[in-house]
C-alpha atoms as a PDB file:
ATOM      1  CA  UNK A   1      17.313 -10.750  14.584  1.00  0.00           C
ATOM      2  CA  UNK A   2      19.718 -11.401  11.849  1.00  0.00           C
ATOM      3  CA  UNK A   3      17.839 -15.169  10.896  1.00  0.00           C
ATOM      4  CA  UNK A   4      18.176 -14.609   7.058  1.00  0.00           C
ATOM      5  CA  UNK A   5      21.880 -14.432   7.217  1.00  0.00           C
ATOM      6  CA  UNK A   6      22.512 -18.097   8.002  1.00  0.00           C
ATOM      7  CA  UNK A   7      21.362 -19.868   5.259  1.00  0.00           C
ATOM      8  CA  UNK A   8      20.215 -22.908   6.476  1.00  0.00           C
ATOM      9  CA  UNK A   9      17.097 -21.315   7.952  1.00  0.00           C
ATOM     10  CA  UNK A  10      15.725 -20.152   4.795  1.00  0.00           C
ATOM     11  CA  UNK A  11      13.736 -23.101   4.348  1.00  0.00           C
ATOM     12  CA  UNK A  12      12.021 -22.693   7.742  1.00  0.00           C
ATOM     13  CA  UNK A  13      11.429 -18.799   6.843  1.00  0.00           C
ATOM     14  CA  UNK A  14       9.778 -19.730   3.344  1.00  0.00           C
ATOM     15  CA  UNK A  15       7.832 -22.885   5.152  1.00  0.00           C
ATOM     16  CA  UNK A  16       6.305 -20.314   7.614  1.00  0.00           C
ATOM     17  CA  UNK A  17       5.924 -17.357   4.824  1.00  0.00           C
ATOM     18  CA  UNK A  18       3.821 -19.993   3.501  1.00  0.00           C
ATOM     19  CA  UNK A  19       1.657 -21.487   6.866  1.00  0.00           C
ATOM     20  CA  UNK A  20       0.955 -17.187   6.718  1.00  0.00           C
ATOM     21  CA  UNK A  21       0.037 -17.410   3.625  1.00  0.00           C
ATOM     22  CA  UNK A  22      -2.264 -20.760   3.937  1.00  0.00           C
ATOM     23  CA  UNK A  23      -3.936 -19.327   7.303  1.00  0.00           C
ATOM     24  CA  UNK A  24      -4.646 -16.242   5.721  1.00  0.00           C
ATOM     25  CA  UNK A  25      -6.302 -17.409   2.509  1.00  0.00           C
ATOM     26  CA  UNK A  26      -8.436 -19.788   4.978  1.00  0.00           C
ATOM     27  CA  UNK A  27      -9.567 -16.477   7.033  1.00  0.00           C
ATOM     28  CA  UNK A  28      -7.406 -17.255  10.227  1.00  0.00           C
ATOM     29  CA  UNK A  29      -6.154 -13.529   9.671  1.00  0.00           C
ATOM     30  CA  UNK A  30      -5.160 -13.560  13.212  1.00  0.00           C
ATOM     31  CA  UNK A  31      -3.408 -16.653  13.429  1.00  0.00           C
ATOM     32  CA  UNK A  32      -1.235 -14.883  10.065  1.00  0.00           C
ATOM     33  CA  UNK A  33      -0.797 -12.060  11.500  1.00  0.00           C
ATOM     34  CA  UNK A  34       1.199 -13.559  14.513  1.00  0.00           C
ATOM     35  CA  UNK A  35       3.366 -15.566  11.940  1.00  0.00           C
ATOM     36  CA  UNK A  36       4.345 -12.452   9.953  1.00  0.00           C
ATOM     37  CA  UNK A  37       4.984 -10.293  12.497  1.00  0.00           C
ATOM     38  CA  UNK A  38       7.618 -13.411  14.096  1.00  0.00           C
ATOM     39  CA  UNK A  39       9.113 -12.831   9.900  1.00  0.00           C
ATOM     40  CA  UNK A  40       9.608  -9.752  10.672  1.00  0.00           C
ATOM     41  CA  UNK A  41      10.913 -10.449  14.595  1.00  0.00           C
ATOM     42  CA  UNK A  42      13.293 -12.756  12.901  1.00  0.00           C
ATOM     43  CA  UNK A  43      14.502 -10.599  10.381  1.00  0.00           C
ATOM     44  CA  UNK A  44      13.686  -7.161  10.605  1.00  0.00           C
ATOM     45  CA  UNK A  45      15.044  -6.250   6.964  1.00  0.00           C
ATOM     46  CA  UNK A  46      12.129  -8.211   5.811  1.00  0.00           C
ATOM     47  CA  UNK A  47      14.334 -10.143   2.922  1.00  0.00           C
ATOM     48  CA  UNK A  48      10.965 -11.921   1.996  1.00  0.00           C
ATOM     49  CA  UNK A  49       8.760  -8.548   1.744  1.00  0.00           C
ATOM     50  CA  UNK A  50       5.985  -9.548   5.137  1.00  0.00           C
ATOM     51  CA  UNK A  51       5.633  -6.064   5.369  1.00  0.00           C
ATOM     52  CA  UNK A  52       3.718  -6.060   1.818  1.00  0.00           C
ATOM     53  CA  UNK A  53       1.095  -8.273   3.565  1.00  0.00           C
ATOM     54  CA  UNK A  54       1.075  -7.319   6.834  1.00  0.00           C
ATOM     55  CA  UNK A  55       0.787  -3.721   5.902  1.00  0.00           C
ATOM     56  CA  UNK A  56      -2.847  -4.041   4.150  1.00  0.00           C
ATOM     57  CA  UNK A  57      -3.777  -6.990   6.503  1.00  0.00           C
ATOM     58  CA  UNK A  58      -3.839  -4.118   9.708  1.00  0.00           C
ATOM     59  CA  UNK A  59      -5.367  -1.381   7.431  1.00  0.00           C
ATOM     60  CA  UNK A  60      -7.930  -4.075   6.290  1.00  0.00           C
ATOM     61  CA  UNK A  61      -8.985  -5.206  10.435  1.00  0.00           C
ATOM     62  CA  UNK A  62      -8.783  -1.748  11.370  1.00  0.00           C
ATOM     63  CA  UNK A  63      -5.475  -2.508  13.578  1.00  0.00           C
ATOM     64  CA  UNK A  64      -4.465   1.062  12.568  1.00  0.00           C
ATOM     65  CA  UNK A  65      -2.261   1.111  16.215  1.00  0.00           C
ATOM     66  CA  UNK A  66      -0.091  -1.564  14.532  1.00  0.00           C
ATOM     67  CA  UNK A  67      -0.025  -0.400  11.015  1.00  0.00           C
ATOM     68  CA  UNK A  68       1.039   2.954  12.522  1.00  0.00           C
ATOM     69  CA  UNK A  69       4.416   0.976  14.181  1.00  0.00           C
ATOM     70  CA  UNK A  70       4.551  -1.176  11.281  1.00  0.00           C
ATOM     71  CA  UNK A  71       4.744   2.169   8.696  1.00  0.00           C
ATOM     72  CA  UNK A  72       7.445   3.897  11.076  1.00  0.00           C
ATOM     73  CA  UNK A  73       9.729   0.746  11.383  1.00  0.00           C
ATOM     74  CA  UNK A  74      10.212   0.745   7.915  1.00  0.00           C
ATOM     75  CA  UNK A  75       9.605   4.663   7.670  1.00  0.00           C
ATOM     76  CA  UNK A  76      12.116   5.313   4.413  1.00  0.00           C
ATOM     77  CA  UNK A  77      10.366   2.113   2.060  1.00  0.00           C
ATOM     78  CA  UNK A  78       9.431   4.641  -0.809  1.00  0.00           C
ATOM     79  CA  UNK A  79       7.539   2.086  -2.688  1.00  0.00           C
ATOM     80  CA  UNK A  80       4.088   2.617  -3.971  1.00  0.00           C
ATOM     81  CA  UNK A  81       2.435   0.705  -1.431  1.00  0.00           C
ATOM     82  CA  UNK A  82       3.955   1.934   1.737  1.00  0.00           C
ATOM     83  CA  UNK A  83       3.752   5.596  -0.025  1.00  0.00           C
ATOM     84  CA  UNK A  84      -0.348   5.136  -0.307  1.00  0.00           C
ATOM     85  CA  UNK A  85      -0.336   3.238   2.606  1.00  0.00           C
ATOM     86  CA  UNK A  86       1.055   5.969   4.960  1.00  0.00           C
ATOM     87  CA  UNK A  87      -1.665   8.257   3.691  1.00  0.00           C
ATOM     88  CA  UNK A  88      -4.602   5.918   3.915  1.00  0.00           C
ATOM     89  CA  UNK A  89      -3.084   5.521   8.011  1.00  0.00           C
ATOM     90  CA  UNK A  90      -2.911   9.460   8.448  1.00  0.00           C
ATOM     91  CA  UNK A  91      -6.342  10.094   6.765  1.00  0.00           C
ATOM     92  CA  UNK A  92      -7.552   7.943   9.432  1.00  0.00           C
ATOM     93  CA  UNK A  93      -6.035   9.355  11.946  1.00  0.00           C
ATOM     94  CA  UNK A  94      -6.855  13.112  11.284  1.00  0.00           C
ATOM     95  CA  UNK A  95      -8.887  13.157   8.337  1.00  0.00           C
ATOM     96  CA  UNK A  96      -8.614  15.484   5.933  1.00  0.00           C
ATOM     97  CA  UNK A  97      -5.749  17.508   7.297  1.00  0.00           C
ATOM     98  CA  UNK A  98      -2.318  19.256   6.623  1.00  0.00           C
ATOM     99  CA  UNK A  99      -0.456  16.080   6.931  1.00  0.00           C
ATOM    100  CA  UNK A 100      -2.446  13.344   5.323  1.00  0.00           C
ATOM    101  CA  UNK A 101      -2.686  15.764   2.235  1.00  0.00           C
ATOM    102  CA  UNK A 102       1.043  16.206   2.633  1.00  0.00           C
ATOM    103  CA  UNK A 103       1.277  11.898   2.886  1.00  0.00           C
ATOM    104  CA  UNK A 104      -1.234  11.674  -0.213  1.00  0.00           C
ATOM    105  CA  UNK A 105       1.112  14.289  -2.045  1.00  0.00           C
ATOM    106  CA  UNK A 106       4.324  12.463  -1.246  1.00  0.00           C
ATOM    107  CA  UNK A 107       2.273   9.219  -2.743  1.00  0.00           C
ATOM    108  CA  UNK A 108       1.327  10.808  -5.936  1.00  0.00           C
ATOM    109  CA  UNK A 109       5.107  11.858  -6.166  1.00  0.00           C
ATOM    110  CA  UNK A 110       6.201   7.936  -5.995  1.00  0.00           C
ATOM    111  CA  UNK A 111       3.182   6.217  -8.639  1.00  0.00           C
ATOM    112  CA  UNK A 112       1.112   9.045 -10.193  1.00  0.00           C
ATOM    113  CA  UNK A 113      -1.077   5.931 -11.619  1.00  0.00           C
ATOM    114  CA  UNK A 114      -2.407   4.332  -8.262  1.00  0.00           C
ATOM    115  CA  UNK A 115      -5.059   6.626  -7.714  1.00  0.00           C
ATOM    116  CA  UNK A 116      -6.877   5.629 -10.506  1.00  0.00           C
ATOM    117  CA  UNK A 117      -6.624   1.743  -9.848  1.00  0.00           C
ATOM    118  CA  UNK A 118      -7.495   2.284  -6.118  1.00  0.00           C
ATOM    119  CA  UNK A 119     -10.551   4.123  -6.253  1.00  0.00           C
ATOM    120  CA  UNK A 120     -11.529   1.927  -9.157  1.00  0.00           C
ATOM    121  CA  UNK A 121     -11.635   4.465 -12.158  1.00  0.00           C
ATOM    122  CA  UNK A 122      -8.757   2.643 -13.778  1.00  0.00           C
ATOM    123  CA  UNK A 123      -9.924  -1.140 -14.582  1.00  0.00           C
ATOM    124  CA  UNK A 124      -7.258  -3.851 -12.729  1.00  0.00           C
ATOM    125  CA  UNK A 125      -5.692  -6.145 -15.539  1.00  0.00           C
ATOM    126  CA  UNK A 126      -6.969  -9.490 -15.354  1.00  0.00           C
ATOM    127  CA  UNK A 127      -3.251 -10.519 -14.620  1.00  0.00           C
ATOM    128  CA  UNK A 128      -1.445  -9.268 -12.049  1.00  0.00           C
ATOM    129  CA  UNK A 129       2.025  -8.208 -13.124  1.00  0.00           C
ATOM    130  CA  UNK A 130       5.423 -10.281 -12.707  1.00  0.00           C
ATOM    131  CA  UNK A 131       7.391  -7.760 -11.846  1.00  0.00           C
ATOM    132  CA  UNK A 132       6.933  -4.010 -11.873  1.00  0.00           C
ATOM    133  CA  UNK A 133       9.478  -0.792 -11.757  1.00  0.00           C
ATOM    134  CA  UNK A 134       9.214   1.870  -9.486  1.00  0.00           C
ATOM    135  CA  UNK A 135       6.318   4.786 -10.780  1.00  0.00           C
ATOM    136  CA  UNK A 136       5.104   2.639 -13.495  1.00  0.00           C
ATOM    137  CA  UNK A 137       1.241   1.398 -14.234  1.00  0.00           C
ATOM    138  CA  UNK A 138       2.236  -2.290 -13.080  1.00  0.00           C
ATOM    139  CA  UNK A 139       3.691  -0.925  -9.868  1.00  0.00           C
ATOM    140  CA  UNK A 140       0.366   1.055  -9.197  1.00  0.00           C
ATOM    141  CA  UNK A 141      -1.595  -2.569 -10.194  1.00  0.00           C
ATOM    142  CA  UNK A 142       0.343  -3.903  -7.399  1.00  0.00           C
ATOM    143  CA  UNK A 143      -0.065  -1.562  -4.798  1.00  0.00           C
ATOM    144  CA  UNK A 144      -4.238  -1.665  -5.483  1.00  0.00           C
ATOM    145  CA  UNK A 145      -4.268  -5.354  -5.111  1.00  0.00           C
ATOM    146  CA  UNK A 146      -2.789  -4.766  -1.939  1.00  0.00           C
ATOM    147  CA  UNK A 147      -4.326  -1.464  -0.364  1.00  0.00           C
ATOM    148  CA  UNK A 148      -7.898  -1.471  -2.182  1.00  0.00           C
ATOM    149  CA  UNK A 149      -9.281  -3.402   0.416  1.00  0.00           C
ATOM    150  CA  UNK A 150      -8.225  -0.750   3.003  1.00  0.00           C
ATOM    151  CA  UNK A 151      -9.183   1.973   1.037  1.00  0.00           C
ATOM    152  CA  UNK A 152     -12.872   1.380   0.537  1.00  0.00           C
ATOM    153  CA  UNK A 153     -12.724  -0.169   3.780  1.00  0.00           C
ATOM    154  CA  UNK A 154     -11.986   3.571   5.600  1.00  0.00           C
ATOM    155  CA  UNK A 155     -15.354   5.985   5.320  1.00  0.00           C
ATOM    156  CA  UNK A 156     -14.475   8.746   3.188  1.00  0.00           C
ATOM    157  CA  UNK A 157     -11.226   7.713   2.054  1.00  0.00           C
ATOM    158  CA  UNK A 158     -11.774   7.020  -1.982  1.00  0.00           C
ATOM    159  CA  UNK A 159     -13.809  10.231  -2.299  1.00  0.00           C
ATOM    160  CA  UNK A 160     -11.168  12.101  -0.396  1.00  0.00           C
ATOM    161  CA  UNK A 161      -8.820  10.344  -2.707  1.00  0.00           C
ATOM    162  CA  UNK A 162     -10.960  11.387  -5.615  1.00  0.00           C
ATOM    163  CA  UNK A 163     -10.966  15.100  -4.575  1.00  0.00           C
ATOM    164  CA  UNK A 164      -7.965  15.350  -3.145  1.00  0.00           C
ATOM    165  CA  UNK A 165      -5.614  12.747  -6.066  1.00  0.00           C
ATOM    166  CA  UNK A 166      -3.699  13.850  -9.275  1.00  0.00           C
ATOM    167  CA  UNK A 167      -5.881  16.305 -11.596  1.00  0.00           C
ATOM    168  CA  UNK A 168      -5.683  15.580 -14.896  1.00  0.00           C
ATOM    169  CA  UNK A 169      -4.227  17.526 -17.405  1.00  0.00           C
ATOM    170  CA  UNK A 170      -6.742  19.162 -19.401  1.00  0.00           C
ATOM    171  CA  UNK A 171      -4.335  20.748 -22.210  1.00  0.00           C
ATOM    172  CA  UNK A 172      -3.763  24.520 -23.124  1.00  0.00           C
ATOM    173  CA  UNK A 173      -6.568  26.771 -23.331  1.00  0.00           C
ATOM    174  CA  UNK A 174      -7.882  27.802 -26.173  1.00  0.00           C
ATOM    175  CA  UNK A 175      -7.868  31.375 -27.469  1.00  0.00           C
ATOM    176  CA  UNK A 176     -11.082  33.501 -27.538  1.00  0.00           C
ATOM    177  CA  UNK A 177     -12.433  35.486 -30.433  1.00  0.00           C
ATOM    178  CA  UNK A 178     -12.826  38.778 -30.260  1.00  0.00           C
ATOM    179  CA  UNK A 179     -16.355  39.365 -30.689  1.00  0.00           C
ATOM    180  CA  UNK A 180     -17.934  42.046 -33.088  1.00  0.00           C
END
């Protein structure tokens, strides 16, 4: 459980980060998915972020049982992705209800931005960013390339993003004249 720790098998843990990787880009999702979930067997603080991927991968094959276990293992990750990816799993689950608006809240708290790059109103750079800080643009970037997939994938979901997202600030209102 503690595999990272001893050094020597980091090359094996990249090497098979990497078969994951190759076996996912050549659509043997489930074949991947059984390598990242041993990752994450192996070590369960996730040093080389398999959660990132294996997160969207069950949202995207409707494996919402295992997202669901996936999501509470690593319940207090309050990036971006996990944050919109909590909602997107309790949407499904009850729809439009008390606590998927209360997820979707808790996301807009963490990356105000996402919203707009997952339901596609906000155009996707055509480079991903390096590196990204928590609540910034880049971070949002990020956590579309990952979730988008998922989202559009779940009937209803973008539009009840749409509705249900960050309202834009329309400015102060402006003062009426008195007629006559």
């Amino acid at each position: 459980g503690q595999f990272w720790g001893i050094v020597g098998t980091r090359p094996y843990m990249r090497a098979r980060l990497g078969l994951a990787q190759c076996l996912h880009e050549m659509g043997r999702t489930d074949e991947a998915l059984g390598h990242y979930q041993e990752l994450l067997r192996l070590n369960p603080n996730d040093n080389q972020g398999a959660r990132y991927i294996l997160l969207p991968l069950f949202l995207a094959t409707s494996r919402d049982a295992e997202a669901g276990d996936l999501l509470g293992r690593y319940a207090d990750d309050a990036g971006a992705t996990w944050k919109y990816g909590w909602a997107l799993w309790t949407f499904r689950q009850e729809g439009d209800g008390p606590a998927a608006r209360a997820r979707l809240r808790d996301a807009i708290r963490t990356n105000r931005h996402a919203p707009g790059y997952l339901t596609g109103k906000t155009r996707m750079p055509e480079v991903m960013p390096a590196s990204y800080a928590f609540g910034s643009p880049d971070e949002a970037v990020v956590c579309a390339e990952e979730l988008a997939e998922a989202w559009r994938a779940t009937p209803g979901a973008v539009r009840w993003l749409l509705t249900s997202g960050p309202k834009r600030k329309t400015g102060a209102p402006k003062p009426r004249r008195r007629s006559g």
